[in-house]
Protein backbone atom coordinates (compact mmCIF):
# COMPACT_ATOMS: atom_id res chain seq x y z
CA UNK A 1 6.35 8.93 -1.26
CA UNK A 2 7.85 8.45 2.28
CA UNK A 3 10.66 5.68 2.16
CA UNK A 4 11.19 3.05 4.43
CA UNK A 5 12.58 3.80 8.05
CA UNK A 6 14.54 1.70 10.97
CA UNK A 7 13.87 3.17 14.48
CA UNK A 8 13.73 6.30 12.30
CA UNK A 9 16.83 6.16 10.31
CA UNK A 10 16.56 5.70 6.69
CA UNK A 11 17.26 2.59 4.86
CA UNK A 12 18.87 2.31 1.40
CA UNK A 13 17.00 -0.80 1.09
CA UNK A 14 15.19 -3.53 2.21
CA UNK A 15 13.37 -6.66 1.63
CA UNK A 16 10.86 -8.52 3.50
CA UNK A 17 9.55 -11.72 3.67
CA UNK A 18 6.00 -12.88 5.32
CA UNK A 19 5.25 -16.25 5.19
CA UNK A 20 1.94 -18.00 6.33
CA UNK A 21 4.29 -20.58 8.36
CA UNK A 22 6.77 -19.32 10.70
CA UNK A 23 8.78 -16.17 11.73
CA UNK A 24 8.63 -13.01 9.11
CA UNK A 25 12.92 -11.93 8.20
CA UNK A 26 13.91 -8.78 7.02
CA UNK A 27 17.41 -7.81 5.07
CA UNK A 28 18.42 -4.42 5.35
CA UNK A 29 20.96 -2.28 3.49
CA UNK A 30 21.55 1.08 5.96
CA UNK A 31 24.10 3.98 6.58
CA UNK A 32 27.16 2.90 8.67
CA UNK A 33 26.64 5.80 11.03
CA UNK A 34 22.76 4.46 10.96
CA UNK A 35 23.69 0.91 12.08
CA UNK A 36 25.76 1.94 14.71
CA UNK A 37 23.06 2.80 17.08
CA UNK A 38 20.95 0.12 15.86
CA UNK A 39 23.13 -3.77 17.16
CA UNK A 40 22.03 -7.72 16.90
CA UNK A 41 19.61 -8.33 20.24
CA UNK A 42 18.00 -4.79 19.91
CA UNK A 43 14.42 -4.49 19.40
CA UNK A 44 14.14 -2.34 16.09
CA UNK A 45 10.68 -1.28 14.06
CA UNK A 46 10.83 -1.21 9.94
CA UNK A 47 7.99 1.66 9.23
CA UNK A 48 7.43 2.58 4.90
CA UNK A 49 4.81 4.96 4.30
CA UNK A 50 1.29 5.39 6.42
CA UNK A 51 0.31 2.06 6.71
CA UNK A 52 3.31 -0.51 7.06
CA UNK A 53 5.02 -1.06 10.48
CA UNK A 54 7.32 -4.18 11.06
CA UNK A 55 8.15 -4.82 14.61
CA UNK A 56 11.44 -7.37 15.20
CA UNK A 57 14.41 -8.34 16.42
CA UNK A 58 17.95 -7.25 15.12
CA UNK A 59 19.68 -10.72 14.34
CA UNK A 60 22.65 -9.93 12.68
CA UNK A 61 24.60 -6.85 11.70
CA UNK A 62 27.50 -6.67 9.38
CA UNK A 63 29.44 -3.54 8.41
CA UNK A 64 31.25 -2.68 5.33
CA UNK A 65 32.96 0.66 3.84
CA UNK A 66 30.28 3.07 4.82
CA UNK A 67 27.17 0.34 4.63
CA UNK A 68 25.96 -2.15 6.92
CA UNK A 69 23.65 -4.95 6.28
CA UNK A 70 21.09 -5.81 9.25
CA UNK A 71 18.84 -9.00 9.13
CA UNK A 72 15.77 -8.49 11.03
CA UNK A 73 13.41 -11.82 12.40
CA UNK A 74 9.44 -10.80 13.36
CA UNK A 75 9.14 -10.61 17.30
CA UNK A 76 11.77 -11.05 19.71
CA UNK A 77 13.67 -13.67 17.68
CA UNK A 78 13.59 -16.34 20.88
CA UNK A 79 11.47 -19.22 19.01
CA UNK A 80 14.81 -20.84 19.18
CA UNK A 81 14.46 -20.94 23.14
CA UNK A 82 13.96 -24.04 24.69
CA UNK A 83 11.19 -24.83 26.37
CA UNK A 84 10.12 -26.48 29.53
CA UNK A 85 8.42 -29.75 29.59
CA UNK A 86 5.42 -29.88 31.19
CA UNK A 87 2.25 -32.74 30.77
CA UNK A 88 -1.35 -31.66 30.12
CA UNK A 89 -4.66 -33.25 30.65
CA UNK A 90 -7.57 -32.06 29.35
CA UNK A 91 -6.42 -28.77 28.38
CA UNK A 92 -7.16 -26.25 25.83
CA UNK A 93 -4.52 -25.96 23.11
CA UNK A 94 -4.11 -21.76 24.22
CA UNK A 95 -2.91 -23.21 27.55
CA UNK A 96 0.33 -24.96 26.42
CA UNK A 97 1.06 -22.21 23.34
CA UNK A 98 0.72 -19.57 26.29
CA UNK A 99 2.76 -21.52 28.32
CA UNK A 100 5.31 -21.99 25.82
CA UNK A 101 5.30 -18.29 24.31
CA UNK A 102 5.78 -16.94 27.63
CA UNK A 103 9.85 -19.17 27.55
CA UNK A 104 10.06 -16.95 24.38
CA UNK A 105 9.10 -13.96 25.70
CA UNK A 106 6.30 -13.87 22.45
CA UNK A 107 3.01 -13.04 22.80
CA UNK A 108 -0.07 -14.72 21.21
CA UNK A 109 -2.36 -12.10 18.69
CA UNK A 110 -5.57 -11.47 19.59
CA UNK A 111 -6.98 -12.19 15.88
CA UNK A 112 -5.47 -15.85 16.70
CA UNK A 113 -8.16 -17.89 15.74
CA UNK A 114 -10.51 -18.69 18.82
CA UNK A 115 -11.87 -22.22 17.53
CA UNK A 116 -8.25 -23.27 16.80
CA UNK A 117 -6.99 -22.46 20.50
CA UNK A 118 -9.69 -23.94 21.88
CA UNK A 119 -9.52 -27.39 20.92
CA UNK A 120 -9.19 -29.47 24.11
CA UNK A 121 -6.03 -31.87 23.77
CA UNK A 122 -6.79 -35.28 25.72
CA UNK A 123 -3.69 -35.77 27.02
CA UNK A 124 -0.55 -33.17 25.90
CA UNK A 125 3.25 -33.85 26.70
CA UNK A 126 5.67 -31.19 25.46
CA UNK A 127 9.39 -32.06 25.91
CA UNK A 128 12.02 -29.51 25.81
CA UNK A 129 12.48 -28.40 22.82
CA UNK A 130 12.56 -25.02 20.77
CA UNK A 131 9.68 -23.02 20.64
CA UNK A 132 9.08 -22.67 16.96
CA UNK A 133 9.32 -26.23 17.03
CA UNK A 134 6.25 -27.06 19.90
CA UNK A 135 4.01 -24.54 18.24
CA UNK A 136 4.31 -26.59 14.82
CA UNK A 137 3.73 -30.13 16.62
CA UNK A 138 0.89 -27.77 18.46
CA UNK A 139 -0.52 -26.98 15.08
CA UNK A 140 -0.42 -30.12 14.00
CA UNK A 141 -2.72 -30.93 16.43
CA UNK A 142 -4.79 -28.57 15.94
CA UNK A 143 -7.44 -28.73 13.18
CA UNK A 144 -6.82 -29.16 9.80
CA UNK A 145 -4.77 -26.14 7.75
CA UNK A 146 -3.80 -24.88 11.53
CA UNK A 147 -0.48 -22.94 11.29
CA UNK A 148 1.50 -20.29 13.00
CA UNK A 149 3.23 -17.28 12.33
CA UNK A 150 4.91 -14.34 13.45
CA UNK A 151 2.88 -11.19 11.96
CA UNK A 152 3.94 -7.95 11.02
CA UNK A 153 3.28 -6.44 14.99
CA UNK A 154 5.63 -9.02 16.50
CA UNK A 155 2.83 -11.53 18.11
CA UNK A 156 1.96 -14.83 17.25
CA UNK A 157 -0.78 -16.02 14.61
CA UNK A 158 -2.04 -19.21 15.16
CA UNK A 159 -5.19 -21.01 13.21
CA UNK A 160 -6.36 -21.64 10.39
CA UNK A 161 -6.50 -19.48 8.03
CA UNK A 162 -9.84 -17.60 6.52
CA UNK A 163 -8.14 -16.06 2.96
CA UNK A 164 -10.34 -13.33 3.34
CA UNK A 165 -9.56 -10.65 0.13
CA UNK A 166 -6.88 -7.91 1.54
CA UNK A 167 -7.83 -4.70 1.46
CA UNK A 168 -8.05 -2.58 -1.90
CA UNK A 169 -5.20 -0.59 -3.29
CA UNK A 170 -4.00 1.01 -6.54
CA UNK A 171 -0.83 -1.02 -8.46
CA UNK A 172 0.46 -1.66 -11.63
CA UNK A 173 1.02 -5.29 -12.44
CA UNK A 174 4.92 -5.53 -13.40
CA UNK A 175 5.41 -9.31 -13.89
CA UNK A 176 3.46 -12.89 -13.62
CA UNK A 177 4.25 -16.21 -13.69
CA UNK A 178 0.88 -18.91 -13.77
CA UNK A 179 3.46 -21.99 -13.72
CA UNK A 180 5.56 -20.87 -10.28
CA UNK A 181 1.96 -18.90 -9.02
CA UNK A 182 3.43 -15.17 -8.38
CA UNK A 183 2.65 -11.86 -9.49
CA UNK A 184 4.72 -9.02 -8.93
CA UNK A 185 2.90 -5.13 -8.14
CA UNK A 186 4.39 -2.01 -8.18
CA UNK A 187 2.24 -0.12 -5.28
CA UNK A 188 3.16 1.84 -2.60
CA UNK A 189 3.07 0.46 0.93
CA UNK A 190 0.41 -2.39 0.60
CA UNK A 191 -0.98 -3.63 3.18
CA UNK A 192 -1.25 -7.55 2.11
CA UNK A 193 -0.59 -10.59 4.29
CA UNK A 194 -0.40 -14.23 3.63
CA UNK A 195 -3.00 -15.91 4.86
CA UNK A 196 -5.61 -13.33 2.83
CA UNK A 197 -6.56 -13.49 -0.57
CA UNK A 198 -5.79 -11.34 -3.98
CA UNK A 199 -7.28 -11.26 -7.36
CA UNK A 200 -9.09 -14.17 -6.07
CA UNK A 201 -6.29 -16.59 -4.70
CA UNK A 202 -4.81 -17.41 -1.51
CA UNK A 203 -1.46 -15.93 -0.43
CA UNK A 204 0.86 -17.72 0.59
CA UNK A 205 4.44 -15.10 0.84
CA UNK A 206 4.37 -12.18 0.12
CA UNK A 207 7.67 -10.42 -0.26
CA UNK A 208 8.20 -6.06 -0.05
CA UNK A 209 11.13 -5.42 -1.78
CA UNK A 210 11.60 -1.07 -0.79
CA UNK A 211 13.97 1.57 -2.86
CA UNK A 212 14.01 5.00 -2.81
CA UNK A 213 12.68 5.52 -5.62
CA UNK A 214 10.53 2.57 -6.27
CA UNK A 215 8.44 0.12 -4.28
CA UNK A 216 7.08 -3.56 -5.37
CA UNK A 217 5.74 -6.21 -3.72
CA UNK A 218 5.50 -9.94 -4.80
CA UNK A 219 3.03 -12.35 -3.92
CA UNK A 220 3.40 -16.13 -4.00
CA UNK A 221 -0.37 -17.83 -3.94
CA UNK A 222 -1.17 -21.09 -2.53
CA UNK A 223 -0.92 -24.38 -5.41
């Protein structure tokens, strides 16, 4: 089993986060000598196994005795970036997230959904203000259960959501909890999103938490 990789270094270990809502974070435990070619504002790609690639942003990187701990965010990490304010009439709601992406430097995924960005807003103001923030009034606008979210390639999801059943793999089921709606799988490199379904609920996080010698992944499900 192949272990997890940062621009092709090796990582000691690592822990991501996906959530339906928002940008995906990574927190990585790496080599001194490994982060010193990898610093915060770099472009960097996680990669575990055959199937799993993370593209990011390096956001911070702190080193200690001969570790270093990097925190990844999904894309280019400028959903902080303000904005410009612009006025709309009549237009589609791809027009302003396009408009709005392209401040960020982020790009909009082409499995966005296509009813969801096409909703015609009347009339559309959007102030100055960051990003993340005028895609979630943008969502909110949008039709009901619309959200957005940076996926594992680095562009932007936005729509509602279909839960359709991720694809099959082999795990063992290590841990449960029916009251707080998790499970907990040892499997190797899953491919498993929020925003899909499993054992016949909808995902809502799902968190890959990557060792050398071990690899699990926990799902939260929609309550």
């Amino acid at each position: 089993m192949g272990f997890a990789k940062v621009n092709g270094s090796d990582i000691q270990h690592a822990r991501i986060e996906l959530s339906r809502f928002g940008a995906w974070t990574a927190d990585l435990i790496v080599d001194a000598a490994t982060a010193a070619g990898i610093s915060a504002g770099q472009k960097a790609t996680i990669t575990y196994g055959q199937s799993l690639s993370f593209s990011g942003t390096v956001f911070r990187s702190d080193a200690f005795a001969n570790q270093a701990a990097l925190r990844m965010v999904g894309g280019t990490n400028k959903l902080g970036t303000l904005c410009k304010p612009r006025f709309y009439r009549g237009a589609a709601i791809k027009i302003p997230i396009g408009d709005i992406l392209g401040d960020a430097g982020e790009t909009i995924s082409a499995t966005s959904d296509a009813a969801a960005l096409s909703v015609v807003l009347p009339f559309w103001t959007m102030i100055q203000q960051p990003v993340g923030l005028g895609l979630t009034m943008l969502s909110r606008a949008g039709p009901s259960g619309c959200v957005w979210r940076v996926l594992a390639d680095g562009s932007v999801f936005f729509g509602v959501d279909g839960f359709i059943p991720c694809p099959d793999f082999d795990y063992e089921l290590l841990d449960y909890s029916t009251e707080q709606g998790y499970q907990i799988l040892a499997a190797e490199a899953p491919r498993i999103d929020p925003g899909q379904s499993f054992a016949g609920h909808n995902v809502s996080l799902v968190e890959h938490i990557l060792d050398p010698d071990k690899s699990r992944v926990k799902i939260w499900f929609e309550q």
